[in-house]
Each structure stands twice: as structure tokens, then as C-alpha cells.
N, C-alpha and C. Protein backbone atom coordinates (compact mmCIF):
# COMPACT_ATOMS: atom_id res chain seq x y z
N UNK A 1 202.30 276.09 107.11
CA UNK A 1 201.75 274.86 107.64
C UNK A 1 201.59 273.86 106.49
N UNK A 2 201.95 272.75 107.02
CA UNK A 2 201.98 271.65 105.29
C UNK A 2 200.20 270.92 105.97
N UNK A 3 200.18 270.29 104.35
CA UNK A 3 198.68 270.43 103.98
C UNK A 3 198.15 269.01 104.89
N UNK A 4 199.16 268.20 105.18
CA UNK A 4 198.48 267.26 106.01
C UNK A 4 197.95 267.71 107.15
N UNK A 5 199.10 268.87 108.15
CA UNK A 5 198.73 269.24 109.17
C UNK A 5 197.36 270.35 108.94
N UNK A 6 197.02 271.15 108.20
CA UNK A 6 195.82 271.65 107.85
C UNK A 6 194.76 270.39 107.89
N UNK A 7 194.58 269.55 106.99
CA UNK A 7 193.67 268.71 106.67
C UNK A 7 193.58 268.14 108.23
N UNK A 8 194.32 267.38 109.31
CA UNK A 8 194.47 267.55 110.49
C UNK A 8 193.08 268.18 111.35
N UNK A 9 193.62 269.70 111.25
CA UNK A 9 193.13 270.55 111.84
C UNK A 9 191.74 270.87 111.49
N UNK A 10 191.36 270.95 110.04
CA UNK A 10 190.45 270.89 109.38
C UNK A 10 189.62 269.52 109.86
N UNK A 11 190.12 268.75 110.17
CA UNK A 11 189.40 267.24 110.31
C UNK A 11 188.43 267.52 112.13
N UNK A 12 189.56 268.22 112.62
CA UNK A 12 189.88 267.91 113.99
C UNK A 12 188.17 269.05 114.14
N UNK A 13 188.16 269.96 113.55
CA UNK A 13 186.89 271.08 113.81
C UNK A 13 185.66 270.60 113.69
N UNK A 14 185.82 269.50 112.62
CA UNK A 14 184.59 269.07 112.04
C UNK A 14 183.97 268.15 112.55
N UNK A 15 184.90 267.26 113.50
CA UNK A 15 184.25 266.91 114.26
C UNK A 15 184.29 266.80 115.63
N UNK A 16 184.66 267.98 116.10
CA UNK A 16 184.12 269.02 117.24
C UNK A 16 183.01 269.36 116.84
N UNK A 17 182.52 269.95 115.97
CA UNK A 17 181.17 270.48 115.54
C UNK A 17 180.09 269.62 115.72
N UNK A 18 180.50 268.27 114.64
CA UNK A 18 179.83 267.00 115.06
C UNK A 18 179.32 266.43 116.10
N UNK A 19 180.34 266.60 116.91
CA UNK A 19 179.86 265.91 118.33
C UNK A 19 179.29 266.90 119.32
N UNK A 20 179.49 268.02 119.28
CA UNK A 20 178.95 268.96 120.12
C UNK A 20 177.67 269.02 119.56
N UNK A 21 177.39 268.90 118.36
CA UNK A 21 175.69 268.69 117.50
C UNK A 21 174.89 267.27 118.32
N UNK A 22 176.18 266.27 118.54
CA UNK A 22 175.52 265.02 119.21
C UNK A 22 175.63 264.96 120.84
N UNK A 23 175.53 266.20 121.61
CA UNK A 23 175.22 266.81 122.57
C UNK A 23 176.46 266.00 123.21
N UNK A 24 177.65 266.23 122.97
CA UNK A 24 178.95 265.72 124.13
C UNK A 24 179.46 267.61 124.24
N UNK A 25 179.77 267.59 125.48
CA UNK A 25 180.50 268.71 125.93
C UNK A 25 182.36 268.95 125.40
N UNK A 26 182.81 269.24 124.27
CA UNK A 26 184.01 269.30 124.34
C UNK A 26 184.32 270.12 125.24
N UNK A 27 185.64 269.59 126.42
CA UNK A 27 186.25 270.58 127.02
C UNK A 27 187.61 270.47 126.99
N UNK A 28 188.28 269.66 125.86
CA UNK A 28 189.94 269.67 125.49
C UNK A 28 190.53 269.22 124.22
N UNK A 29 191.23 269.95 123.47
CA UNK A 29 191.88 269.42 122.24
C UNK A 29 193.67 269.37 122.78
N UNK A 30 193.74 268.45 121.60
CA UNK A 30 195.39 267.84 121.88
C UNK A 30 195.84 267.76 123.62
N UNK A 31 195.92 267.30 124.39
CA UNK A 31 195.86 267.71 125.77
C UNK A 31 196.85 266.37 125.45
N UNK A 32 198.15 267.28 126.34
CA UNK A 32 199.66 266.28 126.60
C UNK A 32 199.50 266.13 128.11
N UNK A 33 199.94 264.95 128.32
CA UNK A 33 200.70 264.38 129.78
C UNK A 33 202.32 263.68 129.06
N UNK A 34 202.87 263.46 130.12
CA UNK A 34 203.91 262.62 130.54
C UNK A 34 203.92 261.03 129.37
N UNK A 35 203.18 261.09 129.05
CA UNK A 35 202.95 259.36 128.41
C UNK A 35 202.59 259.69 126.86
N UNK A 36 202.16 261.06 126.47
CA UNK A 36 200.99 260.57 125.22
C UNK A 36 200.02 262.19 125.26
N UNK A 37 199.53 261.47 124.32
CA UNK A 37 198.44 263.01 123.57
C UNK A 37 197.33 262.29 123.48
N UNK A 38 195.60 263.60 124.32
CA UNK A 38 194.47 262.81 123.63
C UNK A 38 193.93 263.38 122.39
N UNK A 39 193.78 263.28 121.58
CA UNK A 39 193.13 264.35 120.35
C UNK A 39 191.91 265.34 120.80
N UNK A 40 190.94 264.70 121.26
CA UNK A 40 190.14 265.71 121.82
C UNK A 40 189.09 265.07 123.20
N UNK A 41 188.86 266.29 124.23
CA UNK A 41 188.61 265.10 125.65
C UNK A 41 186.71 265.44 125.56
N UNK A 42 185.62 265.12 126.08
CA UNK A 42 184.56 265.24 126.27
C UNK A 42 183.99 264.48 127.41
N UNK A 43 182.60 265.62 127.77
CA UNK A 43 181.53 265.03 128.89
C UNK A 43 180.59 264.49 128.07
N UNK A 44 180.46 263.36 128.37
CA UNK A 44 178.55 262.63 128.04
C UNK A 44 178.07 262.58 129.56
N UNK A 45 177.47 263.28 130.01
CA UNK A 45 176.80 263.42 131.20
C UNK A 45 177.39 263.12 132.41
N UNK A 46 177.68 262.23 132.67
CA UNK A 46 178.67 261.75 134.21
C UNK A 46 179.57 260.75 133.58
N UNK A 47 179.81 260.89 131.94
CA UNK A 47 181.25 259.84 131.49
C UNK A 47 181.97 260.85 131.15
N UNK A 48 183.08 260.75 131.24
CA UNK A 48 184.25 261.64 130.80
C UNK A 48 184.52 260.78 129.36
N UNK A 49 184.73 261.43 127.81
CA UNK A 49 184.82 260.63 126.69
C UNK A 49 186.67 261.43 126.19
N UNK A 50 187.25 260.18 125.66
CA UNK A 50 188.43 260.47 125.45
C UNK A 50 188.29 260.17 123.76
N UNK A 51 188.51 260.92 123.03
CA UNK A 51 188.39 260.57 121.72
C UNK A 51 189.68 260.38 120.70
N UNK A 52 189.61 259.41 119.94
CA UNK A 52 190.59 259.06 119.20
C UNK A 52 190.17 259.67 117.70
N UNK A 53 191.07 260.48 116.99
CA UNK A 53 190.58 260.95 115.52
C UNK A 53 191.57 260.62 114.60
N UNK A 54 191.14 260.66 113.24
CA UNK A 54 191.67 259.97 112.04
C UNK A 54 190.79 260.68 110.64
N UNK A 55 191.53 261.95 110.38
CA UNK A 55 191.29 262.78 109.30
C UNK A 55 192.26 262.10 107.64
N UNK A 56 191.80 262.08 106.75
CA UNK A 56 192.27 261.62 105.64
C UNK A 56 191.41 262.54 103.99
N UNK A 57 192.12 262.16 103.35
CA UNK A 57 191.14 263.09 102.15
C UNK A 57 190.85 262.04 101.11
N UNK A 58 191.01 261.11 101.13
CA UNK A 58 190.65 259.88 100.01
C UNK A 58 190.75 258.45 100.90
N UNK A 59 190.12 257.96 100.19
CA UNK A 59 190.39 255.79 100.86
C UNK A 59 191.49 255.59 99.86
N UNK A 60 192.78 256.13 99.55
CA UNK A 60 193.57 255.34 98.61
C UNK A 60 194.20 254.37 99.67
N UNK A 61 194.49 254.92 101.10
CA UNK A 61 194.92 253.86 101.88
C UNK A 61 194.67 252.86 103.20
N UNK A 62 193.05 252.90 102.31
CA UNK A 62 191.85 252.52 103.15
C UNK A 62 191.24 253.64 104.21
N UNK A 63 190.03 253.13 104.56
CA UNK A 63 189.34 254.17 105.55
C UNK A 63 190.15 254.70 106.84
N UNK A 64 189.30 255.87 107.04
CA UNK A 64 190.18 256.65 108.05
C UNK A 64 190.06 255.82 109.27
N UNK A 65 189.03 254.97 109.56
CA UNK A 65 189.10 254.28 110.92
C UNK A 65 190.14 253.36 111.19
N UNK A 66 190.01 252.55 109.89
CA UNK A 66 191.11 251.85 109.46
C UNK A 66 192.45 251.84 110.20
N UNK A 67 193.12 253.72 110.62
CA UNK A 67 193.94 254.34 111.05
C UNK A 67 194.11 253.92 112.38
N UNK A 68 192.70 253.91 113.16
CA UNK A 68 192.69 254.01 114.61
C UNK A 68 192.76 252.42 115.57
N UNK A 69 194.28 252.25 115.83
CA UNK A 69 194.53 250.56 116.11
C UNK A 69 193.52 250.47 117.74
N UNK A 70 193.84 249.79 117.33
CA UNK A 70 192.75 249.21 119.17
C UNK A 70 193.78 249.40 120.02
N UNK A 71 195.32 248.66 119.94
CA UNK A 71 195.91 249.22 121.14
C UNK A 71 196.11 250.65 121.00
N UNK A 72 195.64 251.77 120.35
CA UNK A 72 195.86 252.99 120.69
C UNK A 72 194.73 253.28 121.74
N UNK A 73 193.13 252.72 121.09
CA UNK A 73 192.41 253.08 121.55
C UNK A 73 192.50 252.46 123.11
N UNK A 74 192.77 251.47 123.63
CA UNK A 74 192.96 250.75 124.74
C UNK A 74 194.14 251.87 125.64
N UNK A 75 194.82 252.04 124.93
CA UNK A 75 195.73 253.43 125.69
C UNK A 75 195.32 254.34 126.41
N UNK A 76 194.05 254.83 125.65
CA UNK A 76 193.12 255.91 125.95
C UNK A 76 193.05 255.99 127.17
N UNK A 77 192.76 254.94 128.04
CA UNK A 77 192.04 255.09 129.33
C UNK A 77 192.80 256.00 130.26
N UNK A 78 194.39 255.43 130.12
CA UNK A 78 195.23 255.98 131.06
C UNK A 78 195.05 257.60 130.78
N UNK A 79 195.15 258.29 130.16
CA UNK A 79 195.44 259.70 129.67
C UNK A 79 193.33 259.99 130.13
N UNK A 80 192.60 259.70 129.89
CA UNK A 80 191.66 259.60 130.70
C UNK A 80 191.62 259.86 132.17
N UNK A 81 192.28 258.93 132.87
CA UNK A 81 192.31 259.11 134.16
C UNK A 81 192.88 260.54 134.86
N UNK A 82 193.97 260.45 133.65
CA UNK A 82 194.93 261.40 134.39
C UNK A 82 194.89 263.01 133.80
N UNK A 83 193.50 262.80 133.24
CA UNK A 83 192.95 264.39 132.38
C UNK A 83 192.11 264.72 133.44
N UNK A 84 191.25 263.69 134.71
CA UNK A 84 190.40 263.66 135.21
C UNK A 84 191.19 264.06 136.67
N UNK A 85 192.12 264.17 136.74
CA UNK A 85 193.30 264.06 138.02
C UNK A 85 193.36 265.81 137.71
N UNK A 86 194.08 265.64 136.73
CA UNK A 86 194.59 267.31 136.54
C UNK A 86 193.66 268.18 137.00
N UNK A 87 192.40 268.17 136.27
CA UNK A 87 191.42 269.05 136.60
C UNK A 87 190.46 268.78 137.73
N UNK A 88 191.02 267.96 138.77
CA UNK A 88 190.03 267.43 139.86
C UNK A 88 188.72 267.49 139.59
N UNK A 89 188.30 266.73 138.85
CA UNK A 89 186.89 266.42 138.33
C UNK A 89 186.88 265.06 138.41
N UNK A 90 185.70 264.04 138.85
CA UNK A 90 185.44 262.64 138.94
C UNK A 90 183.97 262.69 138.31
N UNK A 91 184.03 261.29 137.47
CA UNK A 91 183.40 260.92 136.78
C UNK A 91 182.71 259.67 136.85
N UNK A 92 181.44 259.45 136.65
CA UNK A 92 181.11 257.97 136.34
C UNK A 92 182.14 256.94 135.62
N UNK A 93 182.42 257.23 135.07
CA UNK A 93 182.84 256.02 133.52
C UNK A 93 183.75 257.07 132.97
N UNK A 94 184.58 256.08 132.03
CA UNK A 94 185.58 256.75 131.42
C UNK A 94 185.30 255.63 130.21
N UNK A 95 184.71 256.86 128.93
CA UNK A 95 184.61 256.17 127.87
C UNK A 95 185.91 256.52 126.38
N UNK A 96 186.06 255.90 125.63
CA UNK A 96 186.69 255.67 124.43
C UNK A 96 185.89 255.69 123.44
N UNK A 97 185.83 257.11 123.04
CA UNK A 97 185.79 257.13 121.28
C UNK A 97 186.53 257.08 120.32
N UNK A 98 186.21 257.26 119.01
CA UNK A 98 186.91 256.89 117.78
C UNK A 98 185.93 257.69 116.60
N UNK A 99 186.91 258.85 116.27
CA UNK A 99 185.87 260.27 114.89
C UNK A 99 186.72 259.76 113.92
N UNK A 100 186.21 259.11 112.67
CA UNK A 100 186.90 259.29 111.42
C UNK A 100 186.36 260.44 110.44
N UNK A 101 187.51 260.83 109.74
CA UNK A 101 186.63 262.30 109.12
C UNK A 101 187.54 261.77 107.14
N UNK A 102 186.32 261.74 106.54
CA UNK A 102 186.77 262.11 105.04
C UNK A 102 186.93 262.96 104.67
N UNK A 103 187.85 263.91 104.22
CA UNK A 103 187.03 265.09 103.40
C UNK A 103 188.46 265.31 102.41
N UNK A 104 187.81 265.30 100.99
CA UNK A 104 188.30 265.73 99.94
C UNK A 104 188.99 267.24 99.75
N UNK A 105 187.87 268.10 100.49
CA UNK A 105 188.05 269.40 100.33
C UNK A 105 186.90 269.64 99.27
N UNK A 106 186.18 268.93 98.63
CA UNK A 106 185.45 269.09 97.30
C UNK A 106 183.86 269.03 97.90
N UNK A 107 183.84 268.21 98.24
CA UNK A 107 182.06 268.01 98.95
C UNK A 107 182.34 268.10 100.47
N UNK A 108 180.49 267.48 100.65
CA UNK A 108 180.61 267.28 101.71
C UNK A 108 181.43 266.02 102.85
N UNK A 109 181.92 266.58 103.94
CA UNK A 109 182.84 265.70 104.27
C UNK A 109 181.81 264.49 105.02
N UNK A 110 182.49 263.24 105.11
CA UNK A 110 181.69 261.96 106.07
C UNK A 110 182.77 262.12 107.28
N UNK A 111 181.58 261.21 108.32
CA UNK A 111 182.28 262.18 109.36
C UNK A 111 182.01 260.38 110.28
N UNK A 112 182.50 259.60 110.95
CA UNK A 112 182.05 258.25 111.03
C UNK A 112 181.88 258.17 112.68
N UNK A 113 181.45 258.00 113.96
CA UNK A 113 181.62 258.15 115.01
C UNK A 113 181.49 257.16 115.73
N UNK A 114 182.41 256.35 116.55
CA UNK A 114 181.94 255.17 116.96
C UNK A 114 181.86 255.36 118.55
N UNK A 115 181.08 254.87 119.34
CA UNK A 115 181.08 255.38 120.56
C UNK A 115 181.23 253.67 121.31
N UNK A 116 182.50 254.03 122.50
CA UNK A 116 182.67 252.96 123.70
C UNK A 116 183.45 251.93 122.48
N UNK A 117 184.22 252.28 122.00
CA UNK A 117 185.18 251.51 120.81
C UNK A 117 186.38 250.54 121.49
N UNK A 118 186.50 250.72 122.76
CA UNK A 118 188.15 249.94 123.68
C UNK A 118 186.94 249.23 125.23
């Protein structure tokens, strides 16, 4: 496995951990349709949260949020809907997040979370 896709994966746990600490229900990573990939899907109570992530190990090429364009995040919704189709589950709201994750590998990692971002 090359070290971006580790750091990736490594990014991708940490903040699963994170957000399940900030009481969201993860119930999907990488989840493909027909159109696109969501990185990871979540419940906030009666919102279904679609999250956008952006793992990096330094700012040499600016912050990891930096990464996450708005029309990606604006994308979100559709793959939202249709995560909510698959598993016949209906929801209040369909929200858009955005996890940036630092981590060097050396300390502790920053972990940035923006909630309702599109």
C-alpha cells in the first residue's frame, strides 16, 4: 500500500473516532453509487450527514480544508439522497460535512470539523 493511501486511511479512522466522540452515528465508509464516492455517511439524530474528508501530513500545500472545493461539497447532496434510497431509510435533513485531518505521524494529529458546510 503506498504511503498516501495509508495516511488516507489513517486520516479516514481518526476521524471516525472523532465524530463518533461528537455523538454522530457512523454507518458508512467510501460508499459508491453510479455518479461518485461519499468518504464517510452519518446520523445526527433525524439528519442523515454526508461527510467530505481531506487527510494531509504537513501545510506545505496549504491546509487540508483548503482540499475540500465547495462544488464537491455541493455534490454531496445527490449521493445523500441516494444512500438514503438504497437503504430505505428517510430522514429529516440531509446535511454536508467537511473532516480535515493533519497528522505528521509525529504528534498529535488536528483534526478540523465543519458542520452544514454546502
Amino acid at each position: 500500500m503506498k504511503a498516501k493511501d495509508r495516511l488516507g486511511r489513517r486520516g479516514e479512522a481518526l476521524a471516525a473516532s472523532y465524530l463518533e466522540t461528537a455523538g454522530l452515528d457512523l454507518v458508512d465508509h467510501n460508499w459508491r453509487f453510479g455518479l461518485g464516492e461519499t468518504d464517510l455517511v452519518a446520523i445526527d439524530g433525524s439528519t442523515l450527514v454526508v461527510i467530505e474528508m481531506k487527510t494531509c501530513s504537513s501545510l506545505d500545500f496549504g491546509d487540508p480544508m483548503e482540499g475540500i472545493s465547495a462544488t464537491k461539497l455541493h455534490r454531496l447532496y445527490l449521493p445523500g439522497v441516494r444512500w438514503a434510497q438504497a437503504h430505505e431509510l428517510r430522514f429529516t435533513g440531509i446535511r454536508v460535512d467537511a473532516v480535515a485531518v493533519l497528522d505528521n505521524g509525529t504528534g498529535e494529529p488536528q483534526i478540523d470539523h465543519l458542520r452544514a458546510v454546502s
